[in-house]
N, C-alpha and C. Protein backbone atom coordinates (compact mmCIF):
# COMPACT_ATOMS: atom_id res chain seq x y z
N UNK A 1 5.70 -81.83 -99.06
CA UNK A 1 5.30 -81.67 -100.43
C UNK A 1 4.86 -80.21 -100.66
N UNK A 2 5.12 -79.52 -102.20
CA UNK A 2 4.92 -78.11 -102.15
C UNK A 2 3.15 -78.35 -102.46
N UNK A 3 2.91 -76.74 -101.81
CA UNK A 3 1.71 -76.59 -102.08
C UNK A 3 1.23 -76.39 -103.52
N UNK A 4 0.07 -77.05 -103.96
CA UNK A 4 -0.75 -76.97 -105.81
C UNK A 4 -0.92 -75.58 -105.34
N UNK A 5 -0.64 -75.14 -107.12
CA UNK A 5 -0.85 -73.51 -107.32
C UNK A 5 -2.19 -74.13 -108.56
N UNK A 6 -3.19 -73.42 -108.35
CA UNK A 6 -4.28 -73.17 -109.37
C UNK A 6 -3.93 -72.22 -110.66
N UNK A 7 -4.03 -73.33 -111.87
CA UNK A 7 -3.78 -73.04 -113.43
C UNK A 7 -4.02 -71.55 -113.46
N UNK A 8 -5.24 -70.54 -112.87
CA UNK A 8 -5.57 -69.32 -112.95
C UNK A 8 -4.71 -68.31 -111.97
N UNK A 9 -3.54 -69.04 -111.45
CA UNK A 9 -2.81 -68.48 -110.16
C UNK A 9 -1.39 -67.53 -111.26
N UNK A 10 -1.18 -68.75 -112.56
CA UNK A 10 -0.02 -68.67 -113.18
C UNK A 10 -0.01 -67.84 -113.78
N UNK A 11 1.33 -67.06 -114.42
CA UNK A 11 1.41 -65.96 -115.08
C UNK A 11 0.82 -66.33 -116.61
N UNK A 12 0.49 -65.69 -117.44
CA UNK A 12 -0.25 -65.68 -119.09
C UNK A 12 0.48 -64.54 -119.59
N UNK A 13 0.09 -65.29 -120.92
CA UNK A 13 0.57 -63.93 -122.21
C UNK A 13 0.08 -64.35 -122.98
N UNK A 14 -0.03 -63.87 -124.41
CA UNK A 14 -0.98 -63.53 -125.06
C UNK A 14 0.15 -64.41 -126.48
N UNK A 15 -0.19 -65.08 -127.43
CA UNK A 15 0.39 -65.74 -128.69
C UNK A 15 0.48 -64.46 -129.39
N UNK A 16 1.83 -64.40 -129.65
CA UNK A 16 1.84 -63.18 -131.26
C UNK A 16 1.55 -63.68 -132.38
N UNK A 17 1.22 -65.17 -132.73
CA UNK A 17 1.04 -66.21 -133.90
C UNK A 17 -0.51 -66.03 -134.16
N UNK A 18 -1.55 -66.52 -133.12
CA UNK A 18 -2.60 -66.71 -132.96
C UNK A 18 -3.80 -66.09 -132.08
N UNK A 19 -2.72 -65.14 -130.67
CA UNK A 19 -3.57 -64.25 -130.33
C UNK A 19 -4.45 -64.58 -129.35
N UNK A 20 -3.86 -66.19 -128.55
CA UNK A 20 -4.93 -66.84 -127.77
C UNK A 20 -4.16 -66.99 -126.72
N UNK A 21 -4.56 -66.94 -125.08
CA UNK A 21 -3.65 -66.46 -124.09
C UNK A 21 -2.82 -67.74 -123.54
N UNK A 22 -1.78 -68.13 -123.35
CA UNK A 22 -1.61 -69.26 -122.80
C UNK A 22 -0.73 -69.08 -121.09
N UNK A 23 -1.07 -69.65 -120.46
CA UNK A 23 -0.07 -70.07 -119.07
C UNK A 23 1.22 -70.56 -119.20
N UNK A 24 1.49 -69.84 -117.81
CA UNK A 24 3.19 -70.80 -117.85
C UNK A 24 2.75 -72.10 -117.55
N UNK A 25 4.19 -73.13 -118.16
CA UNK A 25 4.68 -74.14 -117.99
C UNK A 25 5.92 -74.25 -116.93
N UNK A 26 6.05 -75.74 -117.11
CA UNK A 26 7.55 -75.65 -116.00
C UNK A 26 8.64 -75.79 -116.82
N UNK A 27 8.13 -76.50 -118.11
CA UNK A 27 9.06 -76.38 -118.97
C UNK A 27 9.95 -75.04 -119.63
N UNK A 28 9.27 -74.03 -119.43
CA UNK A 28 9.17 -72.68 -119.47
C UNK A 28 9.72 -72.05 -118.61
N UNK A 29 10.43 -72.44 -117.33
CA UNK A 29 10.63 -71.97 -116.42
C UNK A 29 12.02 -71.18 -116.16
N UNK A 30 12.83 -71.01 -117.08
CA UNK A 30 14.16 -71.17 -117.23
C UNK A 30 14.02 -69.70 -118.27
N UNK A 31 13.27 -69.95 -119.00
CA UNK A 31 13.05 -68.70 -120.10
C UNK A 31 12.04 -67.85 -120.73
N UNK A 32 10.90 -68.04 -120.06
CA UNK A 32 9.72 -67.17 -119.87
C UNK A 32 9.39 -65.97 -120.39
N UNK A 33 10.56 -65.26 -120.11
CA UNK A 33 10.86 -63.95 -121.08
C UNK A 33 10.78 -64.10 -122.56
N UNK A 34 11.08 -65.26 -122.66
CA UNK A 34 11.22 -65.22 -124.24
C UNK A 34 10.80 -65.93 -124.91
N UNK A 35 9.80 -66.27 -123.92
CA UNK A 35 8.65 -67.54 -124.74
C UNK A 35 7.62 -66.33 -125.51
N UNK A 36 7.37 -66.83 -127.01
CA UNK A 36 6.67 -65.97 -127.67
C UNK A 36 5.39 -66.54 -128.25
N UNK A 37 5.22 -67.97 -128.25
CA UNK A 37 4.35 -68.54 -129.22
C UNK A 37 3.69 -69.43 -128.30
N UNK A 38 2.44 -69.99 -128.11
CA UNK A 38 1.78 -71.01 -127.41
C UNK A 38 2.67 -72.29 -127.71
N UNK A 39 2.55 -72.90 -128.99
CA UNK A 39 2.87 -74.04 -129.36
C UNK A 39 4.01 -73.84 -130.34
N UNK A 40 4.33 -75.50 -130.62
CA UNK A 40 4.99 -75.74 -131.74
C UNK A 40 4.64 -75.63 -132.88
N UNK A 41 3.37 -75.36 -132.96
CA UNK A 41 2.13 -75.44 -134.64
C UNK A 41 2.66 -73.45 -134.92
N UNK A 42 2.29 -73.13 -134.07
CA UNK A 42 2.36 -71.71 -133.96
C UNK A 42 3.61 -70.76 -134.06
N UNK A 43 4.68 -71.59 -133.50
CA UNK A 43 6.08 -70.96 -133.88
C UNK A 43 5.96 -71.59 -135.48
N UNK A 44 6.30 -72.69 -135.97
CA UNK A 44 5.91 -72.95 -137.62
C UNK A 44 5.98 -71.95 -138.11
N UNK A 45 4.22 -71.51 -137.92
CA UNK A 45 3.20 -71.19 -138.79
C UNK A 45 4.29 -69.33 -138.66
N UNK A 46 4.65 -68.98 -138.07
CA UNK A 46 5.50 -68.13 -138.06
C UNK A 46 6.51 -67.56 -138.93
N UNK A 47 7.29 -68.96 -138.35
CA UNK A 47 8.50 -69.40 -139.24
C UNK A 47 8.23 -69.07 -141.12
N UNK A 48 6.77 -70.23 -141.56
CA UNK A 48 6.37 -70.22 -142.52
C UNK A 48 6.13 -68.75 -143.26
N UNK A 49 5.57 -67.53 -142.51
CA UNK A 49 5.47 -66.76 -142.73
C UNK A 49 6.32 -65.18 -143.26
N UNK A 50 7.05 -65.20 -142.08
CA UNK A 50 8.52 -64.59 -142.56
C UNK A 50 9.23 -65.24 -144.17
N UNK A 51 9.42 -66.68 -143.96
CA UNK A 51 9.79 -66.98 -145.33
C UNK A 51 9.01 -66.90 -146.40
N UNK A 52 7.52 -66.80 -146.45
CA UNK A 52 6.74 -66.08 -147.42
C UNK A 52 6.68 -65.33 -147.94
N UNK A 53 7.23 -64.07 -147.11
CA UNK A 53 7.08 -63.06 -147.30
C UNK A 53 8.50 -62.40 -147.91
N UNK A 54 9.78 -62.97 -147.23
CA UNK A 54 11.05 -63.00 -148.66
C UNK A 54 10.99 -63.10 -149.36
């Protein structure tokens, strides 16, 4: 069995939405580079924004 890596072991970045740091996932693991937003609320609230502003 692989060895547990500790949540504070994992790489972070910072939300361009909200500005609050989040960890990798495994779901994430494939495209990391181009993960930009913590959540799904937060890409939205994004989304929402750009089209506001058209």
């Amino acid at each position: 069995m692989p060895k547990m890596r500790k949540k504070a072991d994992l790489p972070s970045k910072v939300c361009i939405t909200c500005g609050r740091p989040f960890a990798w996932r495994k779901a994430w693991a494939r495209d990391w580079e181009r993960v930009l937003h913590c959540s799904d609320r937060c890409r939205a609230d994004a989304k929402r924004r750009r089209m506001a502003e058209a």
